[in-house]
C-alpha atoms as a PDB file:
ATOM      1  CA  UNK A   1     -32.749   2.071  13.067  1.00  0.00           C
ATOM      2  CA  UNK A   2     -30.539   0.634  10.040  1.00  0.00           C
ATOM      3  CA  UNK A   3     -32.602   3.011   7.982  1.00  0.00           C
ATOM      4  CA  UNK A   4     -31.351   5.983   9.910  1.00  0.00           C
ATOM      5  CA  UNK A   5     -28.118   4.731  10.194  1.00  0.00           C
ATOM      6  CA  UNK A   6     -27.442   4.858   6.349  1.00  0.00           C
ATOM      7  CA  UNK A   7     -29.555   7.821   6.062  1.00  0.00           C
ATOM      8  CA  UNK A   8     -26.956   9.804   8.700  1.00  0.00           C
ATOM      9  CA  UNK A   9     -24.038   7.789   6.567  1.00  0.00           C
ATOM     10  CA  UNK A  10     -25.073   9.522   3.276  1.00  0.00           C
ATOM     11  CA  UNK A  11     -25.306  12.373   4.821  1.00  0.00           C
ATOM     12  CA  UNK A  12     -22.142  11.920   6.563  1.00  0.00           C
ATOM     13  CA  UNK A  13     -20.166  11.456   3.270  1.00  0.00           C
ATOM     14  CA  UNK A  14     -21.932  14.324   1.343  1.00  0.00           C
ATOM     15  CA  UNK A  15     -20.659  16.562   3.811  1.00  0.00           C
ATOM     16  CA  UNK A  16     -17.565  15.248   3.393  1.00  0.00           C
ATOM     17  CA  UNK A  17     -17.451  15.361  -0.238  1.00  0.00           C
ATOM     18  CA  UNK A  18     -18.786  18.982  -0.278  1.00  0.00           C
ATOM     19  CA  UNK A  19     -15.976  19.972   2.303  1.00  0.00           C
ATOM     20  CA  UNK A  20     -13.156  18.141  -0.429  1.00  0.00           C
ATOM     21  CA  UNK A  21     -13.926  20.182  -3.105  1.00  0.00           C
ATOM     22  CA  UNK A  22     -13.939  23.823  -1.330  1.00  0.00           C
ATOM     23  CA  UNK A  23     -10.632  23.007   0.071  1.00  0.00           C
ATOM     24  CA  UNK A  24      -7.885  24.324  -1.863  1.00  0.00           C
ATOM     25  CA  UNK A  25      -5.249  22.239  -3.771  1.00  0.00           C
ATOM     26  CA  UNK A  26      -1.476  22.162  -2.206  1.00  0.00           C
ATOM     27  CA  UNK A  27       1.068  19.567  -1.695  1.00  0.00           C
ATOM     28  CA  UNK A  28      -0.881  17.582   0.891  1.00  0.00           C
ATOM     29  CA  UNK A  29      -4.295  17.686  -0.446  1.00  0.00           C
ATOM     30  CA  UNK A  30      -6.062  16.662  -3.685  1.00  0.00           C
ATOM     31  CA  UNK A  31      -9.476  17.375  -3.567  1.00  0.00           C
ATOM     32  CA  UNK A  32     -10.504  15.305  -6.423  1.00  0.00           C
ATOM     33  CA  UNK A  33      -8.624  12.062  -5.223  1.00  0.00           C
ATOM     34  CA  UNK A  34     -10.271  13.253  -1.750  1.00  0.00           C
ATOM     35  CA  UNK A  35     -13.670  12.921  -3.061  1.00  0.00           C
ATOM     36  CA  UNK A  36     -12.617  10.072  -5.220  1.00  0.00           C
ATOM     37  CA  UNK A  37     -12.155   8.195  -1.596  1.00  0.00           C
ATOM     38  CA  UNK A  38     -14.614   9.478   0.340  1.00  0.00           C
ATOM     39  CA  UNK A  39     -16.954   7.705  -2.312  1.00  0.00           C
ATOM     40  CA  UNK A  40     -14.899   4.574  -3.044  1.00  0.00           C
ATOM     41  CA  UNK A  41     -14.793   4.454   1.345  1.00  0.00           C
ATOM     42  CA  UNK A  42     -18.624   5.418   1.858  1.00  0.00           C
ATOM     43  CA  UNK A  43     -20.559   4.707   5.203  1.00  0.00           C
ATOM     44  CA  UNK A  44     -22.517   2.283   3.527  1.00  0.00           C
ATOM     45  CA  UNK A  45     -22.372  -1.620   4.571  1.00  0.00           C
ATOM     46  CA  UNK A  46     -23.524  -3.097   1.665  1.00  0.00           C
ATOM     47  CA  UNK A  47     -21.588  -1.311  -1.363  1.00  0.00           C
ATOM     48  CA  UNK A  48     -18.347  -0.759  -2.212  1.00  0.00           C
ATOM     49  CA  UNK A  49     -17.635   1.785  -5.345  1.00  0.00           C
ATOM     50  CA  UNK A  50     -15.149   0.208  -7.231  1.00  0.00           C
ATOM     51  CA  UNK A  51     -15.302   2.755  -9.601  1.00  0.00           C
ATOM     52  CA  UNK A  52     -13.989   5.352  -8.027  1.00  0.00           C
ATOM     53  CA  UNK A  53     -11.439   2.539  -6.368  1.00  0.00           C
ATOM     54  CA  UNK A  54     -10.008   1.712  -9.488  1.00  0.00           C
ATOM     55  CA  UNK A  55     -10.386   5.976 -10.041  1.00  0.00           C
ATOM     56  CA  UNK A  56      -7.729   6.127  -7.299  1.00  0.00           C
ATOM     57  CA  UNK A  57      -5.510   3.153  -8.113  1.00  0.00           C
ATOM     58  CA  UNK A  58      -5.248   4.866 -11.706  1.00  0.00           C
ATOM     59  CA  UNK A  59      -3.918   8.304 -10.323  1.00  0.00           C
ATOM     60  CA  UNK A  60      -1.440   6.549  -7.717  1.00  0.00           C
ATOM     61  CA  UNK A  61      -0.348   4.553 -10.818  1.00  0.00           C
ATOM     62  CA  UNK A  62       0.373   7.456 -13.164  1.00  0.00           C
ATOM     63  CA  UNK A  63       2.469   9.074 -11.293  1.00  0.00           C
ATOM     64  CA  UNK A  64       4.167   9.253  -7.386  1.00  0.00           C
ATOM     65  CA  UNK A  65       2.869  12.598  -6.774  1.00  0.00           C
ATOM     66  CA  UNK A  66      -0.601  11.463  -5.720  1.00  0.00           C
ATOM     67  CA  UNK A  67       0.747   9.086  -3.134  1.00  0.00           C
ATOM     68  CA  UNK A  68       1.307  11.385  -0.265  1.00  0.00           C
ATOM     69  CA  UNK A  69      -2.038  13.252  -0.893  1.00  0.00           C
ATOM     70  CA  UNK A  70      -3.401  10.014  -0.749  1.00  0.00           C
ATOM     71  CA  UNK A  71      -2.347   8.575   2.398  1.00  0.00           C
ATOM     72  CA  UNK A  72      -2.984  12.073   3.889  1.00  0.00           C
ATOM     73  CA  UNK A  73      -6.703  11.588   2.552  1.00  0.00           C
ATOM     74  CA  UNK A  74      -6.692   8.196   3.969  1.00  0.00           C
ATOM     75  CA  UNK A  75      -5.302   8.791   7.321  1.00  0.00           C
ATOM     76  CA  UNK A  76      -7.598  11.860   7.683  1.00  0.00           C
ATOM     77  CA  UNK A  77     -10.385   9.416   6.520  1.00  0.00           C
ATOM     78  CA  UNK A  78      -9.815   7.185   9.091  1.00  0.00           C
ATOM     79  CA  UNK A  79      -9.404   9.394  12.128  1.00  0.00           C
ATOM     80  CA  UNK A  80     -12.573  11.326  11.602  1.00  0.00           C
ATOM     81  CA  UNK A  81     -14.735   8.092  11.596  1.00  0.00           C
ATOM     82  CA  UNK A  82     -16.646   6.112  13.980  1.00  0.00           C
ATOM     83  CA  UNK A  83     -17.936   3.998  11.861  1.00  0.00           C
ATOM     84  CA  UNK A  84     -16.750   0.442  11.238  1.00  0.00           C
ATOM     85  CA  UNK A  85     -17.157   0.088   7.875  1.00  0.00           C
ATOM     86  CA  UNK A  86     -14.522   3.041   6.744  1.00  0.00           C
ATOM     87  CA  UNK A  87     -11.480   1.656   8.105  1.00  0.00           C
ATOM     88  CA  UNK A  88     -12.084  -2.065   7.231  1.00  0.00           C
ATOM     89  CA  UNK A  89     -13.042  -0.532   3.325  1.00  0.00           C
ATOM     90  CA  UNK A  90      -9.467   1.990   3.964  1.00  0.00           C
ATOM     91  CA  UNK A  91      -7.582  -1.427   4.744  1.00  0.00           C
ATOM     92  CA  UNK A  92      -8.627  -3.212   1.563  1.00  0.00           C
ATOM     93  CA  UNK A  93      -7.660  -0.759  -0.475  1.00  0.00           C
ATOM     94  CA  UNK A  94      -4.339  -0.378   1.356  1.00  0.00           C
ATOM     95  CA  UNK A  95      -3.817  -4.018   0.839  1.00  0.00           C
ATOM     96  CA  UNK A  96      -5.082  -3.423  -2.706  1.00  0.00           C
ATOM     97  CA  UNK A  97      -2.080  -1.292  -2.721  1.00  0.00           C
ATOM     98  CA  UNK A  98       0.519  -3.010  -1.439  1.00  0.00           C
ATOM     99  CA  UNK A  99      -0.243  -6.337  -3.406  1.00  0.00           C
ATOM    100  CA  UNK A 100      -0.228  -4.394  -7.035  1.00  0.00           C
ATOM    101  CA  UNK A 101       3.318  -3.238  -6.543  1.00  0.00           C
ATOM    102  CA  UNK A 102       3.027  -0.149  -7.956  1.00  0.00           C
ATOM    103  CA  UNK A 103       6.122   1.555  -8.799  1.00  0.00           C
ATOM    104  CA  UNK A 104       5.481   4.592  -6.738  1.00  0.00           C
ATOM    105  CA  UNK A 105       4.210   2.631  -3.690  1.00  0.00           C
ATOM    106  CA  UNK A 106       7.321   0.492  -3.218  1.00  0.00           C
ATOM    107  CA  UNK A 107       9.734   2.909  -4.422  1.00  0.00           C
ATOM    108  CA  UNK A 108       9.300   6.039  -2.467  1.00  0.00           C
ATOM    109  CA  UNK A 109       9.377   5.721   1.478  1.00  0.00           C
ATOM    110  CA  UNK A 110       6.525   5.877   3.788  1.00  0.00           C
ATOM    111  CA  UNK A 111       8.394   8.653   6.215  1.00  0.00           C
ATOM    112  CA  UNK A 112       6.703  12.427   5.379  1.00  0.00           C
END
């Protein structure tokens, strides 16, 4: 059963990925930093990419542009899931967030 559960998780997060990167670029969406956090927020239990975390952390750092593309991918990442191990990976890396101070996440409000 666990084996099918990851199995259906890969799966799961390919699709995902594939769907990021035919989706076209605008405001709202980024389908690089999508991908970037469907992999840094995968399905599976016992990894965490922090590779493609620190990917995303970079991006929101550079400049304040990717933040609303990111909490758009992260909101949308959340609602679609079932899974308990996507929103608990989504809240670290929100904390991660909040706790660097980055200049764009303090700066610019939350309301969209």
């Amino acid at each position: 059963m666990k084996l099918w559960n990851r199995a259906s998780g890969n799966l799961k997060d390919r699709n995902s990925i594939w769907m990021a990167s035919i989706s076209r670029r605008s405001p709202n969406r980024n389908p690089d930093l999508e991908a970037a956090i469907i992999r840094a927020t995968s399905h599976d239990e016992t990894y965490v990419d922090y590779r493609n975390a620190q990917r995303v952390f970079a991006w929101v750092k550079t400049s304040p542009a990717y933040l609303k593309p990111l909490i758009w991918a992260l909101s949308k990442r959340m609602e679609k899931t079932r899974s308990w191990v996507v929103p608990s990976k989504v809240s670290c890396s929100c904390m991660e967030f909040s706790a660097a101070k980055f200049p764009s996440w303090k700066d610019r409000p939350l309301a969209f």
